[in-house]
PDB file of N, CA and C in Angstrom:
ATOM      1  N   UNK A   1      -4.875  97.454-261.574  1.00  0.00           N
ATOM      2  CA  UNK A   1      -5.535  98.016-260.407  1.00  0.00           C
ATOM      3  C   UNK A   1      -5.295  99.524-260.456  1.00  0.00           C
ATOM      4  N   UNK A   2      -6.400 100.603-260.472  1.00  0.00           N
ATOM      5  CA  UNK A   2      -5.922 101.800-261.287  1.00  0.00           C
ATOM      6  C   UNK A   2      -5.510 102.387-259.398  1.00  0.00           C
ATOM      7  N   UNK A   3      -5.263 102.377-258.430  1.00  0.00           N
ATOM      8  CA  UNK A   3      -4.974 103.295-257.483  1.00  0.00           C
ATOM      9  C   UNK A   3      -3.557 102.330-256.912  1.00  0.00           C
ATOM     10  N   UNK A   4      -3.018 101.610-257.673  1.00  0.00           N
ATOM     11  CA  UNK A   4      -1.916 100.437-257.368  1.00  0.00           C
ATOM     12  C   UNK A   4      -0.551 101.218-257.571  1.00  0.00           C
ATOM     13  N   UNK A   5       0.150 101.698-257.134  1.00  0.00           N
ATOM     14  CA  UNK A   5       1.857 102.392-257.723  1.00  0.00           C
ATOM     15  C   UNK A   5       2.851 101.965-257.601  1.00  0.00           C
ATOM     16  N   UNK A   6       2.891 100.644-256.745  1.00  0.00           N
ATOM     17  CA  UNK A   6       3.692 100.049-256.197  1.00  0.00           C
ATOM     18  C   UNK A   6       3.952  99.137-255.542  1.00  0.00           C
ATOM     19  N   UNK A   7       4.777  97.839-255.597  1.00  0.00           N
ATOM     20  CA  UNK A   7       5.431  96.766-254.464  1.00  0.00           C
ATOM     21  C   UNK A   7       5.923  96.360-254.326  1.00  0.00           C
ATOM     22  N   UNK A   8       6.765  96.295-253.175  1.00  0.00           N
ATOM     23  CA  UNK A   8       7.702  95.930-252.746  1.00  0.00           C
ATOM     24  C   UNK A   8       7.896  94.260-252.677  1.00  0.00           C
ATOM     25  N   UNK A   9       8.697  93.546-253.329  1.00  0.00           N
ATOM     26  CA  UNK A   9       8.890  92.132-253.387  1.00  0.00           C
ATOM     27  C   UNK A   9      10.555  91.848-252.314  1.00  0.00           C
ATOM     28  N   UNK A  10      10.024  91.237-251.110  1.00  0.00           N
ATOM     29  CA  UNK A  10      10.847  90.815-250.470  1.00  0.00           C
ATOM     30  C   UNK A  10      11.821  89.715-250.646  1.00  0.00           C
ATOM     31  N   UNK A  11      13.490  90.097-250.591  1.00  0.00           N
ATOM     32  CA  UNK A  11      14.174  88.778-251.148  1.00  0.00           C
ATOM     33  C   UNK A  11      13.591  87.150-249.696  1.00  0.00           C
ATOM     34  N   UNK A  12      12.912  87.600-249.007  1.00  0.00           N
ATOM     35  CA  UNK A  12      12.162  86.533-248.319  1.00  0.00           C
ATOM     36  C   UNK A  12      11.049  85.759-249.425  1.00  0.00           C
ATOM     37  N   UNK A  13      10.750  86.698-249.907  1.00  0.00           N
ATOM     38  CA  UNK A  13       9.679  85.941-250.932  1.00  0.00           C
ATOM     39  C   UNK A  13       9.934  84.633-252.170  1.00  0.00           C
ATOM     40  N   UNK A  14      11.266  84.585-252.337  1.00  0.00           N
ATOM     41  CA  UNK A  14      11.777  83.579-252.822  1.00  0.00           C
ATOM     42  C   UNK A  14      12.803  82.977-252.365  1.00  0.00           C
ATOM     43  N   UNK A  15      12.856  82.836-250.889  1.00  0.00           N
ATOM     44  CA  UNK A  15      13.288  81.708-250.430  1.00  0.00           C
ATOM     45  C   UNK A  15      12.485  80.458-250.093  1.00  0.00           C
ATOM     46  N   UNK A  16      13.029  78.970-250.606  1.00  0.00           N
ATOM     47  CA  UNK A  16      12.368  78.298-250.718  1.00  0.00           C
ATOM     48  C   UNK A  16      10.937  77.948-249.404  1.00  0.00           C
ATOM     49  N   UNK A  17      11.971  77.871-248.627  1.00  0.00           N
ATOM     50  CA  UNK A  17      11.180  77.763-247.298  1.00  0.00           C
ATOM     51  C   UNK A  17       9.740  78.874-246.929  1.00  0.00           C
ATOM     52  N   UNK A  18      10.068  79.674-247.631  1.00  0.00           N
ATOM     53  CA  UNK A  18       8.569  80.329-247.755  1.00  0.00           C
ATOM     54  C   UNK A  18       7.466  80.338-248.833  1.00  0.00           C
ATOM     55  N   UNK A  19       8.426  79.898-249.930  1.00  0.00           N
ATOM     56  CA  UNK A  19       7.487  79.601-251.668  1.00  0.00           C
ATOM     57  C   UNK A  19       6.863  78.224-250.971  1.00  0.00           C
ATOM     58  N   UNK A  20       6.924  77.630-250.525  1.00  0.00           N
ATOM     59  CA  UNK A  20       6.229  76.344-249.920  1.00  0.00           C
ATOM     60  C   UNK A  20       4.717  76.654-249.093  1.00  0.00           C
ATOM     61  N   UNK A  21       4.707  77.460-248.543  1.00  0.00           N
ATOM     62  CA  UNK A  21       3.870  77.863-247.174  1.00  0.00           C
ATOM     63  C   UNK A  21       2.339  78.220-248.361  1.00  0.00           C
ATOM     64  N   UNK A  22       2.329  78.391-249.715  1.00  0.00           N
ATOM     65  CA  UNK A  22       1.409  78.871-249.731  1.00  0.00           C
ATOM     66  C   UNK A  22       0.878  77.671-251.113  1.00  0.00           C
ATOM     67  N   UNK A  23       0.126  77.427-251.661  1.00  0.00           N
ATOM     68  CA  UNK A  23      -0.184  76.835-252.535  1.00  0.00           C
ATOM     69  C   UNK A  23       0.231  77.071-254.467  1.00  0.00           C
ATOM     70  N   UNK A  24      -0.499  78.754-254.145  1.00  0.00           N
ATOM     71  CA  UNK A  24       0.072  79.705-255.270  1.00  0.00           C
ATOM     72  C   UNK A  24       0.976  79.999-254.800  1.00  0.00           C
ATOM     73  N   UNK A  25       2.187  80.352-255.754  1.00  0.00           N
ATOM     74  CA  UNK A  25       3.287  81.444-255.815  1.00  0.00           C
ATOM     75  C   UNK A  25       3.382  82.056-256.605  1.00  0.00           C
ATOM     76  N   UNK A  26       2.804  83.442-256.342  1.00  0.00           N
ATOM     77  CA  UNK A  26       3.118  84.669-257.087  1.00  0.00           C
ATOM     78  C   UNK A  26       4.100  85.185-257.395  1.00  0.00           C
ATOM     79  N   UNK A  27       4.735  85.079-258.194  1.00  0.00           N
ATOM     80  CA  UNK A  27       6.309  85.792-259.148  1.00  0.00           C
ATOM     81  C   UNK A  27       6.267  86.848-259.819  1.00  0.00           C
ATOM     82  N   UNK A  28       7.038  87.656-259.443  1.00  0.00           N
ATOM     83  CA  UNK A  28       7.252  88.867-261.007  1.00  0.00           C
ATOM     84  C   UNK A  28       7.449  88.323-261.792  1.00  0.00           C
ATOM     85  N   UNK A  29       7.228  88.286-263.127  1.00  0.00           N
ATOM     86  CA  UNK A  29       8.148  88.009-264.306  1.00  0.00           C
ATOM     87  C   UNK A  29       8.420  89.857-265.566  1.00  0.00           C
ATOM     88  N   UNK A  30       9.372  89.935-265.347  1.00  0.00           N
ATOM     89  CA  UNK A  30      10.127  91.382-265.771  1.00  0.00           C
ATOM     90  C   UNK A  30       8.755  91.879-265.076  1.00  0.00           C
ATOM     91  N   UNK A  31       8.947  91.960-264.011  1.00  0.00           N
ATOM     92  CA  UNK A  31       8.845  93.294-263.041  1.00  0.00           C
ATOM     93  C   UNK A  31       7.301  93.532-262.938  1.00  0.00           C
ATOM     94  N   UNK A  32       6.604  92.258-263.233  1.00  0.00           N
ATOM     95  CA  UNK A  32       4.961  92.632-262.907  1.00  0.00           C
ATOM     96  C   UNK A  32       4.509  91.180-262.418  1.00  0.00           C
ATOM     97  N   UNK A  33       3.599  91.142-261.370  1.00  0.00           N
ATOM     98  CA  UNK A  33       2.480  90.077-261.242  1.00  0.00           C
ATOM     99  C   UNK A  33       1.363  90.109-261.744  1.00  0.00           C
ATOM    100  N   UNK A  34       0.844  88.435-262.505  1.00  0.00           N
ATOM    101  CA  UNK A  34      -0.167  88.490-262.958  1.00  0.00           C
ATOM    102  C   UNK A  34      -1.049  88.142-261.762  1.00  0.00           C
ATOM    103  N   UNK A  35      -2.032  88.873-261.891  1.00  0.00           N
ATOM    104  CA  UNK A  35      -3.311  89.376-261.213  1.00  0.00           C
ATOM    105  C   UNK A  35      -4.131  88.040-261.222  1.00  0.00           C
ATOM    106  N   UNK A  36      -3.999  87.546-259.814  1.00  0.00           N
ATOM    107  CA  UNK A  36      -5.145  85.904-259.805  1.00  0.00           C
ATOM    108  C   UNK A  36      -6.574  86.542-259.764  1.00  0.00           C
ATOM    109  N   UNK A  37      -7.194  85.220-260.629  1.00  0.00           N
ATOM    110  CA  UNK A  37      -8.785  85.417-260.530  1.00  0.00           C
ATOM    111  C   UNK A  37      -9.622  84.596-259.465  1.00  0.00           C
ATOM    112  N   UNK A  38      -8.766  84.531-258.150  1.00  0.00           N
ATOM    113  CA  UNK A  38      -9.125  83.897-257.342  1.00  0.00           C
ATOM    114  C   UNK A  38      -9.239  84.938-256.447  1.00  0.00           C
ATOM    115  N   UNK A  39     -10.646  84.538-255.225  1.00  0.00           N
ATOM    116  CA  UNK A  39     -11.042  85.556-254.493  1.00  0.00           C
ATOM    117  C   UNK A  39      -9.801  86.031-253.423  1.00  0.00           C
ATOM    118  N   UNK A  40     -10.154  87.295-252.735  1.00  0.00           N
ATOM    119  CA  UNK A  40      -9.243  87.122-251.623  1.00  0.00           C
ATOM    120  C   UNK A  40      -8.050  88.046-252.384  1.00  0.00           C
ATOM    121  N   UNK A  41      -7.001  87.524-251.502  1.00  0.00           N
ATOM    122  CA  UNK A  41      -5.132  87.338-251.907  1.00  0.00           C
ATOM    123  C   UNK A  41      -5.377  86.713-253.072  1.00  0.00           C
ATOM    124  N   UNK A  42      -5.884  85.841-253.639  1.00  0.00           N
ATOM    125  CA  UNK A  42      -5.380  84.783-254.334  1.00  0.00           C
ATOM    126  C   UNK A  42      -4.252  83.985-253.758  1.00  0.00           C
ATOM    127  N   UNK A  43      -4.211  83.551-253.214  1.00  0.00           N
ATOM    128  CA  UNK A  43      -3.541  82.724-252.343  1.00  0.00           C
ATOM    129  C   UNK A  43      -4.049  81.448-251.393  1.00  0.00           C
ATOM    130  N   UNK A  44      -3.338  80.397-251.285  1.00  0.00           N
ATOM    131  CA  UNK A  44      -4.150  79.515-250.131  1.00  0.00           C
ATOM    132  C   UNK A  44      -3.105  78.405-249.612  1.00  0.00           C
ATOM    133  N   UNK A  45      -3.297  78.467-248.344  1.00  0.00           N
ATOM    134  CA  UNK A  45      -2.044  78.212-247.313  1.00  0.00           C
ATOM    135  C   UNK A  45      -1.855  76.836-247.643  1.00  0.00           C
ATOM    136  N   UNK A  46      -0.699  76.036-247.519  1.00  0.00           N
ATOM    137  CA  UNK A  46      -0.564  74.663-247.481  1.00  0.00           C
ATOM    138  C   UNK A  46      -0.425  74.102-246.343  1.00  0.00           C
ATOM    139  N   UNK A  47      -1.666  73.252-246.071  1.00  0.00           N
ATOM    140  CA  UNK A  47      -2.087  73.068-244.709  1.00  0.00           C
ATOM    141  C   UNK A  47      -0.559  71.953-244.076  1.00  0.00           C
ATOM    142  N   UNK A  48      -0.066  71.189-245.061  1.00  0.00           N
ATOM    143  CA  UNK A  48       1.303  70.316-244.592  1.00  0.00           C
ATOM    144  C   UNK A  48       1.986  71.124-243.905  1.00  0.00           C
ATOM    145  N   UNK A  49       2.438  72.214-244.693  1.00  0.00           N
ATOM    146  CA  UNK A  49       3.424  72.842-244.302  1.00  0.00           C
ATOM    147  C   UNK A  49       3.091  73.577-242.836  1.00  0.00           C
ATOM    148  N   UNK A  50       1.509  74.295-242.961  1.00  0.00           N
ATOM    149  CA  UNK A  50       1.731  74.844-241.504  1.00  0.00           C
ATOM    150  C   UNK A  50       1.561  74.088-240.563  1.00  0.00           C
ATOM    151  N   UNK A  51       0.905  72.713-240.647  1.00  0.00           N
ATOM    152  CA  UNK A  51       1.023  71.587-239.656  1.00  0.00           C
ATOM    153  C   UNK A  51       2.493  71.760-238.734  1.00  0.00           C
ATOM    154  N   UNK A  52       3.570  70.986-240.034  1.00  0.00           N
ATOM    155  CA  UNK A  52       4.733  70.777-239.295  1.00  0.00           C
ATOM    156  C   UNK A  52       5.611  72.153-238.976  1.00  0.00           C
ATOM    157  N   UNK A  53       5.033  73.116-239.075  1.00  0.00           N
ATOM    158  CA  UNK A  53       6.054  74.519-238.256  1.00  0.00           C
ATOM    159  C   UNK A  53       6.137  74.587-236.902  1.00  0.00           C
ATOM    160  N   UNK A  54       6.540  75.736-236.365  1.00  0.00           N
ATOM    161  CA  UNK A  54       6.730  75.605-234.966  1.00  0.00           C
ATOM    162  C   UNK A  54       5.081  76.770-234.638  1.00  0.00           C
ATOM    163  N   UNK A  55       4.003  76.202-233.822  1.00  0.00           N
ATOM    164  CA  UNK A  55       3.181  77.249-233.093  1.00  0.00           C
ATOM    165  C   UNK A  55       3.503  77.975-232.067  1.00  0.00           C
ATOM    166  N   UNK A  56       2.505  79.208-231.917  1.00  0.00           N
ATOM    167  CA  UNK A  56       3.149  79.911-231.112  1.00  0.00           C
ATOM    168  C   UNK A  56       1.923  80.262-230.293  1.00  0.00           C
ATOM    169  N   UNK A  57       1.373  80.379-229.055  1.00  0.00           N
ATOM    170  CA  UNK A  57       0.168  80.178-228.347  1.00  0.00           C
ATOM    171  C   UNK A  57       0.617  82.073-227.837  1.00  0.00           C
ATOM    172  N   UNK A  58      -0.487  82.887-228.223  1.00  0.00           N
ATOM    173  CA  UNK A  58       0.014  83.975-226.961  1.00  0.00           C
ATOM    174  C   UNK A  58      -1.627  84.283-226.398  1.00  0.00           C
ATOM    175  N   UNK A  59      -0.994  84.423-224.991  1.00  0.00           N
ATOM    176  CA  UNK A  59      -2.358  84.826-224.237  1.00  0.00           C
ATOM    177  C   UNK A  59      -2.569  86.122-223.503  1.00  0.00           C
TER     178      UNK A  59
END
């Protein structure tokens, strides 16, 4: 991505309880992510998991 310099990978990002929430899990491996060819994030939520979380209604 030529205007890309940087990102920050949160030690949240590999705790299990959050590698679950999404379908893909994107990893560094030595210090780079490979680039999904899926639209979007590349990413897609796991509907189990956000079922059983806690919601939060704000009005």
């Amino acid at each position: 991505i030529p205007n890309f310099l940087i990102h920050e990978h949160h030690t949240y990002a590999i705790k299990d309880w959050n590698r679950e929430l999404c379908l893909q899990d994107p990893q560094p491996v030595d210090g780079f992510f490979q680039v999904s060819e899926v639209p979007g994030l590349g990413i897609e939520l796991n509907d189990a998991v956000v079922k059983r979380s806690p919601h939060v209604t704000i009005k």
